[in-house]
Protein backbone atom coordinates (compact mmCIF):
# COMPACT_ATOMS: atom_id res chain seq x y z
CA UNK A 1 -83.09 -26.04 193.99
CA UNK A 2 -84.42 -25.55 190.76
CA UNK A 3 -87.08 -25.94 188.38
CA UNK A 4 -86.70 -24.08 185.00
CA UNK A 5 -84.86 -21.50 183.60
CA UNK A 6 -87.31 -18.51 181.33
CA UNK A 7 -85.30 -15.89 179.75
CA UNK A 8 -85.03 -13.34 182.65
CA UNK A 9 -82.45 -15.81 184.02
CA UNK A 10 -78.38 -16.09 183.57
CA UNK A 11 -76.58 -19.05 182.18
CA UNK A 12 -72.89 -17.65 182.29
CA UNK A 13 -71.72 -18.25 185.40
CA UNK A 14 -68.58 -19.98 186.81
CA UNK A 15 -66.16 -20.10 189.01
CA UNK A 16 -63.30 -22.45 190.12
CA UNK A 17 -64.28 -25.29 193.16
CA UNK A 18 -62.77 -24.47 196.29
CA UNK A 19 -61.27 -21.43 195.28
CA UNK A 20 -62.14 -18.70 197.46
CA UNK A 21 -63.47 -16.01 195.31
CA UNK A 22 -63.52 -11.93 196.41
CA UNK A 23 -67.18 -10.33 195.47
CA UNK A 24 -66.91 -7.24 197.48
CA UNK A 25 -64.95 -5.71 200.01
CA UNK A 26 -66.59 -8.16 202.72
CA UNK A 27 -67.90 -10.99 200.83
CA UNK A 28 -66.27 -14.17 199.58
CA UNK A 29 -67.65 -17.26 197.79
CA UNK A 30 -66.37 -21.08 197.81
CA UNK A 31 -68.03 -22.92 195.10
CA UNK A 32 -68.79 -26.57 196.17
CA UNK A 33 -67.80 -29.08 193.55
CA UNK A 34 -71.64 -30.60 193.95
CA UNK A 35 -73.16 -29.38 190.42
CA UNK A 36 -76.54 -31.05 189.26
CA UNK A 37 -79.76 -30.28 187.57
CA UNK A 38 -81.08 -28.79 190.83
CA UNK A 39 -78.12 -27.30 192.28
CA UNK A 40 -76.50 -25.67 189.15
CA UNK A 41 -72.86 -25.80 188.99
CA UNK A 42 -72.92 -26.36 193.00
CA UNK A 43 -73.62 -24.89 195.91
CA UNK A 44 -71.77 -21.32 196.85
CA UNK A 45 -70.73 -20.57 199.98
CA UNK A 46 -70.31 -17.28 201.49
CA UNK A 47 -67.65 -15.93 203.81
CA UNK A 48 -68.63 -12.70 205.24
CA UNK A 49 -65.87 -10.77 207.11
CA UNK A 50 -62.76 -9.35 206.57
CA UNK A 51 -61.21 -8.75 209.82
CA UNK A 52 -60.66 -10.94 212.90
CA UNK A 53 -64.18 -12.93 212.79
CA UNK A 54 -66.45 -14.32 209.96
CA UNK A 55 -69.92 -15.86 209.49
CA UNK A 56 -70.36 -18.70 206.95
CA UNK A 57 -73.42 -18.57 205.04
CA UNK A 58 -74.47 -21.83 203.70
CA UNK A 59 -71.93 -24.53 204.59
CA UNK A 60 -73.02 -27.10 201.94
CA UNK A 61 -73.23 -30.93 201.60
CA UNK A 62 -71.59 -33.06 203.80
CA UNK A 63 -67.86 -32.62 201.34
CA UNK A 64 -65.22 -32.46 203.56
CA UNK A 65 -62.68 -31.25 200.89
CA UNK A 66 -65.65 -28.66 200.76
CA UNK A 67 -64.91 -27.44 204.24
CA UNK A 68 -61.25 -28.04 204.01
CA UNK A 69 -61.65 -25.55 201.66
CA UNK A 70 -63.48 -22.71 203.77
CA UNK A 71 -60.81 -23.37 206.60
CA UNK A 72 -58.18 -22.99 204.50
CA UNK A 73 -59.80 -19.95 202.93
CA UNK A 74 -59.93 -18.29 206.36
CA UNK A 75 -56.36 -17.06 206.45
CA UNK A 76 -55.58 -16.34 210.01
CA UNK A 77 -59.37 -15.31 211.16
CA UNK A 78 -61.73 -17.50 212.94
CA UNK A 79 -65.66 -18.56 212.05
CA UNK A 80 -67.77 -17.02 215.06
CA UNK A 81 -71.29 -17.89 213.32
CA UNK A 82 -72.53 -20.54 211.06
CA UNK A 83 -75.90 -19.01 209.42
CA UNK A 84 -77.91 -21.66 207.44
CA UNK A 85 -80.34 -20.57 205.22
CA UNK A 86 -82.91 -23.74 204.92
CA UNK A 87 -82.68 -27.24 205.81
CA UNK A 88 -81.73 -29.14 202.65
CA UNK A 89 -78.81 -31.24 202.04
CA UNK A 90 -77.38 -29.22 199.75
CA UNK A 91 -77.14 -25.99 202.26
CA UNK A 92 -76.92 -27.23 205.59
CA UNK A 93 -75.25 -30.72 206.72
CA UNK A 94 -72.05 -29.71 206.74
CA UNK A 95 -72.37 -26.84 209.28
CA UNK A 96 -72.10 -29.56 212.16
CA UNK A 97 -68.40 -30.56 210.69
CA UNK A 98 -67.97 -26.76 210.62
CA UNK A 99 -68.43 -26.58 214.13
CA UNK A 100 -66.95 -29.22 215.21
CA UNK A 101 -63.66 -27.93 213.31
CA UNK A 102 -63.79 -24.48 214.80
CA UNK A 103 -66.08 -24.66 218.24
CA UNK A 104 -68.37 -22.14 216.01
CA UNK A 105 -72.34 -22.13 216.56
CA UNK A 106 -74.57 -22.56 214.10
CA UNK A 107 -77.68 -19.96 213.31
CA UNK A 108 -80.44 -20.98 211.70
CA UNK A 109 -84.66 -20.37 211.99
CA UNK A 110 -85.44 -23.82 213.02
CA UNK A 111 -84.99 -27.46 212.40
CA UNK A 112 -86.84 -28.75 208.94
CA UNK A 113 -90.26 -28.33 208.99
CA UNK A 114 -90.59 -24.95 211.47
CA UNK A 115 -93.17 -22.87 210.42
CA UNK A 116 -94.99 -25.00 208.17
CA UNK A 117 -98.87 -24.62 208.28
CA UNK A 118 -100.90 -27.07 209.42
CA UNK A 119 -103.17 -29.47 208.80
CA UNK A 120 -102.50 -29.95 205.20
CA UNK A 121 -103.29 -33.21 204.04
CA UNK A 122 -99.84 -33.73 201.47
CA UNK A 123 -97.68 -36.30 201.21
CA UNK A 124 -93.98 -35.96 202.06
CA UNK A 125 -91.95 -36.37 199.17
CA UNK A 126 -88.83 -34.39 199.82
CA UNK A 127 -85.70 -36.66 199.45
CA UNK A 128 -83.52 -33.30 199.76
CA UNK A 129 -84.55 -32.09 203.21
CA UNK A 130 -81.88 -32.60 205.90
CA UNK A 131 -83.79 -33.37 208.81
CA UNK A 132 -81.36 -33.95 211.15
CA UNK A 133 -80.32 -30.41 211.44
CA UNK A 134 -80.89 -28.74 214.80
CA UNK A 135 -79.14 -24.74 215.55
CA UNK A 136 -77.63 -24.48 218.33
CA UNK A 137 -79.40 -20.86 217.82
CA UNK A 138 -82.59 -20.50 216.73
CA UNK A 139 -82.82 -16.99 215.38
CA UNK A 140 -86.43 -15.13 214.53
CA UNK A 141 -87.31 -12.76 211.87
CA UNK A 142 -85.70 -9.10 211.60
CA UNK A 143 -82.84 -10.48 214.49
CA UNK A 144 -79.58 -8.95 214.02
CA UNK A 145 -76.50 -10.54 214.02
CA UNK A 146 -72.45 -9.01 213.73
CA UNK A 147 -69.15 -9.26 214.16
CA UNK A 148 -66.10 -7.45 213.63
CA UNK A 149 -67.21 -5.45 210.72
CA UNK A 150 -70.16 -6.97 209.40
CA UNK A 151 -73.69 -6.65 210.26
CA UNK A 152 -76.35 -9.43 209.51
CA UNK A 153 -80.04 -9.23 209.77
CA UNK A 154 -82.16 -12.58 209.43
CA UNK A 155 -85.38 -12.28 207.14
CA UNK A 156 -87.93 -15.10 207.74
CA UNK A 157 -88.88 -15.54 203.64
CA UNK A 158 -91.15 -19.02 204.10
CA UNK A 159 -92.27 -20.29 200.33
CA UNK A 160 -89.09 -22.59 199.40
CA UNK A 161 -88.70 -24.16 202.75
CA UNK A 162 -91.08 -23.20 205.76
CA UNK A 163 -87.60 -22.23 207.89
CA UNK A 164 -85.82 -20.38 204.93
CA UNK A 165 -84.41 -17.42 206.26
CA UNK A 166 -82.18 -14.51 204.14
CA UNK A 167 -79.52 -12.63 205.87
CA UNK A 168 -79.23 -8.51 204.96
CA UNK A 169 -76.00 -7.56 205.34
CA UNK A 170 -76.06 -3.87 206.21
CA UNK A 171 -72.49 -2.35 205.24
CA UNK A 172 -72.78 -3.39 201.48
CA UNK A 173 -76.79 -3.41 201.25
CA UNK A 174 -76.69 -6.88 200.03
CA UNK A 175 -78.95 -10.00 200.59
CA UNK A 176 -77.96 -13.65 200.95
CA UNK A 177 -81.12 -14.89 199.61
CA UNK A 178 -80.41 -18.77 199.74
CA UNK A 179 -82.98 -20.82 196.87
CA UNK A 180 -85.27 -18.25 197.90
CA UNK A 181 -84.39 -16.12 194.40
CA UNK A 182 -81.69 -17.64 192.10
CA UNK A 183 -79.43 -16.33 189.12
CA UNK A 184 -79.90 -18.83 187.11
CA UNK A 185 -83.54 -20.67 187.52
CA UNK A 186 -86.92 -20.55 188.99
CA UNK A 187 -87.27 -21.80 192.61
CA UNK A 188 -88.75 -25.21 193.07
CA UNK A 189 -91.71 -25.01 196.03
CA UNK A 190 -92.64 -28.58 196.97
CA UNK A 191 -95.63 -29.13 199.47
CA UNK A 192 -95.88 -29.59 202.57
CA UNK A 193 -93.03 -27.53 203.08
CA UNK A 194 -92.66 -25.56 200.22
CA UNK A 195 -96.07 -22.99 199.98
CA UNK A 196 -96.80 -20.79 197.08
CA UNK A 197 -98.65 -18.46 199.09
CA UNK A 198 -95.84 -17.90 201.26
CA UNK A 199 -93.64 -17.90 198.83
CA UNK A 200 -95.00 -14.90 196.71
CA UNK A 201 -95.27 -12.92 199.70
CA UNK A 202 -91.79 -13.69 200.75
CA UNK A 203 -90.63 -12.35 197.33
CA UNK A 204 -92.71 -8.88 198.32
CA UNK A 205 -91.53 -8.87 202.02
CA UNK A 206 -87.64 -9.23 199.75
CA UNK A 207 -88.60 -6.38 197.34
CA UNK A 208 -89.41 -3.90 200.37
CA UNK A 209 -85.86 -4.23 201.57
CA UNK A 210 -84.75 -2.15 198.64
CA UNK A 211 -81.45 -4.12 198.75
CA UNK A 212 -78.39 -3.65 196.03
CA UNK A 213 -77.69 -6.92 195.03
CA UNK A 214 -78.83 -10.40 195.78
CA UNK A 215 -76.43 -13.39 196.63
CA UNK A 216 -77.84 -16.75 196.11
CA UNK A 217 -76.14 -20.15 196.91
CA UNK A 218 -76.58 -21.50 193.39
CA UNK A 219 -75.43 -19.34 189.99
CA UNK A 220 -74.78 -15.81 189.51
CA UNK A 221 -76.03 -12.63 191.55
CA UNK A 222 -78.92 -10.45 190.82
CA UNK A 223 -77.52 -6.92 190.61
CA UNK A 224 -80.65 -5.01 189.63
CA UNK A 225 -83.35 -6.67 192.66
CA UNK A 226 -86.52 -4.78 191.33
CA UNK A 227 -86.92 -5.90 188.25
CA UNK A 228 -85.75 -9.26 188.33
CA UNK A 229 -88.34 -10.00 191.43
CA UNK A 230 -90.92 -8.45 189.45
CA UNK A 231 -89.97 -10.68 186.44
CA UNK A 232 -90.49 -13.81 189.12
CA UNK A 233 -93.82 -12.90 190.59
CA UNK A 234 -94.93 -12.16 186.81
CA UNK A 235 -93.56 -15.85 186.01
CA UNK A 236 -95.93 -17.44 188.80
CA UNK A 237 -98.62 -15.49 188.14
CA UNK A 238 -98.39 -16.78 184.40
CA UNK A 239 -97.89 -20.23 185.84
CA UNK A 240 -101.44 -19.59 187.57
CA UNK A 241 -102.87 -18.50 184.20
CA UNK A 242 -101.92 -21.04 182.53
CA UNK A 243 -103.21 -23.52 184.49
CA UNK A 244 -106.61 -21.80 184.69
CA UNK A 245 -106.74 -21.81 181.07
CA UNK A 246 -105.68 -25.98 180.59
CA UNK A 247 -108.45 -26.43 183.68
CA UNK A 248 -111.39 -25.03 180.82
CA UNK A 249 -111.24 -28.30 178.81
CA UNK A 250 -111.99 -30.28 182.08
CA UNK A 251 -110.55 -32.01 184.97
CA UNK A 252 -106.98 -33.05 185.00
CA UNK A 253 -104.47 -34.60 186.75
CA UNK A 254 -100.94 -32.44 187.54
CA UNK A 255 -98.58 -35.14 185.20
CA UNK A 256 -101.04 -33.88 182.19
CA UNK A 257 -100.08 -30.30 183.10
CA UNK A 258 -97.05 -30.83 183.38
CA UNK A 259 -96.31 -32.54 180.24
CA UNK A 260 -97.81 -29.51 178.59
CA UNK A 261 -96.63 -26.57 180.38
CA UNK A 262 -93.68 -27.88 180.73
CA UNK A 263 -92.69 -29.52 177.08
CA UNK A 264 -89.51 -27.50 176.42
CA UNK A 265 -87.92 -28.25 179.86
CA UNK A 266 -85.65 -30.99 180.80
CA UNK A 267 -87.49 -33.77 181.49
CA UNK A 268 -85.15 -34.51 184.46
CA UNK A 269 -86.75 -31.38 185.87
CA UNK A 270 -90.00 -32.73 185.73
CA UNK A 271 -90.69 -34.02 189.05
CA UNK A 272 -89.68 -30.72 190.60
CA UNK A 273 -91.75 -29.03 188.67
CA UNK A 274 -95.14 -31.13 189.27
CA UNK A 275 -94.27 -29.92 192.65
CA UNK A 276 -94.43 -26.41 192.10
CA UNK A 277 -97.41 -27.16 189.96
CA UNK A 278 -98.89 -28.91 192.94
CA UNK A 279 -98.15 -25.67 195.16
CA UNK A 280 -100.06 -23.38 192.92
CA UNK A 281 -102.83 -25.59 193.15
CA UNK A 282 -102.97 -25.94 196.94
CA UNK A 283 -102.86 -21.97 196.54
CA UNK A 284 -105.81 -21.87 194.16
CA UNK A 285 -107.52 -24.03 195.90
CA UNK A 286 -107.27 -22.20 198.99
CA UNK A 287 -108.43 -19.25 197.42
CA UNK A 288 -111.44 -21.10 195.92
CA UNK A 289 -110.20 -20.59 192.22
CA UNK A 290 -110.54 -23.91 191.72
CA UNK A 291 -111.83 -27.77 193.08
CA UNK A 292 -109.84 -30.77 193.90
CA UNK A 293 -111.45 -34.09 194.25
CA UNK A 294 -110.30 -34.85 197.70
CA UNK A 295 -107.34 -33.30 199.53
CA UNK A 296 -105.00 -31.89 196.57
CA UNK A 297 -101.97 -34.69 195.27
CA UNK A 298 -100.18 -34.89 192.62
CA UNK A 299 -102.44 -37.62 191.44
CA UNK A 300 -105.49 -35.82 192.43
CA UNK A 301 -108.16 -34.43 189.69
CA UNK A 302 -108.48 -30.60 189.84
CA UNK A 303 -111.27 -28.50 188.17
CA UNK A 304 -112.44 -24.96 187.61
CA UNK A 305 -114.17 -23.62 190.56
């Protein structure tokens, strides 16, 4: 799920729907025929495995042409794990059809909502979360996972979704990274469950794993890591400054920053980003950078501290 796309991103990516397409010598990608402003030109789902067992990363929406497709893409082996990276309806409902089709379980950190701090005073305004998404294995951070061939290892990366996890697998040096970093676009985080906090030291905790490549669901992969996560946390940090700097001519509300910060973006993308805006001011305000008049809203007034 998206917000924006600066210049460090990639634009040129494609791929046929339901077309099983080889990346590497374990890795192969199903595009989901679900494109929209927030999920690019759809969700991708990965098939990891290329002997007698496979784990599917990131089922998708509830399509069952979709999943038709990853059964038929299967060619004689059989799904032993379902691995869901976060709960929103883009990644995750159709892992129960999954299982149902193949008796697989599915692997995920927890139902929506897990991990998220509390006592934040937000409203809920997430019409993408999939909330009735429950693993049949609840997996924990650094928890290994394999199968004939393939080696997995969950990586709890809360910022995006309080449960997103990332899955390192081992034999190519490659991460799944889910919407936690994308190809193509900045990462929407929408309170209460997104956190911007979180979410920049996710993107550190990602950096230390000195991985090769990074697979997202949505748009192309990320084939030089260091850099490009660099280029993100430099992009926030901006996003901070900026917001600092409006916040010197006086109180304002987030729709006023967004309307300037945001004046070359589609304005469909809007409301995702006031979200994001609202997450760096939650994180501001928790480190006393700046003042909210009452608990911090969208429609709230904000100030320098």
């Amino acid at each position: 799920m998206s917000e924006e796309q600066p210049s460090l991103f990639k634009q040129d990516f494609s791929a046929n729907y339901g077309e099983a397409e080889r990346m590497s010598v374990l890795i192969e990608r199903l595009l989901c025929n679900n494109p929209s402003p927030y999920t690019y030109t759809g969700t991708g789902t990965y098939i990891v495995g290329n002997k007698t067992d496979v784990a599917v990363i990131d089922p998708g929406p509830l399509m069952p042409a979709h999943g038709q497709a990853i059964l038929d893409a299967l060619n004689g082996r059989r799904i032993s794990h379902i691995l869901v990276t976060h709960t929103h309806a883009d990644h995750s409902p159709l892992a129960n059809w999954l299982k149902e089709k193949t008796g697989a379980l599915t692997y995920a950190f927890g139902a929506h909502g897990s991990g998220r701090k509390g006592g934040l005073d937000t409203e809920e305004v997430e019409a993408g979360a999939d909330k009735t998404f429950l693993p049949d294995v609840k997996i924990k951070d650094g928890e290994i996972l394999s199968g004939n061939g393939w080696t997995l290892q969950a990586i709890h990366t809360p910022g995006h979704t309080a449960n997103h996890i990332c899955y390192h697998l081992h034999e190519e040096n490659t991460l799944f990274v889910g919407d936690h970093i994308m190809g193509w676009a900045t990462t929407v985080i929408s309170p209460p469950d997104g956190d911007m906090s979180d979410y920049l030291a996710s993107l550190k905790k990602v950096a230390a794993l000195n991985a090769d490549r990074l697979a997202p669901t949505h748009g192309p992969w990320v084939d030089e890591p260091a850099p490009f996560i660099r280029g993100i946390i430099t992009h926030r940090r901006m996003r901070e400054g900026q917001i600092l700097k409006h916040l010197e001519n006086g109180p304002m509300q987030i729709d006023q920053l967004v309307t300037v910060m945001y004046k070359d973006v589609d304005k469909r993308l809007h409301p995702a980003a006031a979200r994001s805006v609202l997450a760096h001011m939650i994180s501001l305000e928790e480190n006393d950078r700046i003042q909210c008049e009452g608990p911090p809203t969208l429609e709230a007034k904000y100030r320098l501290g």
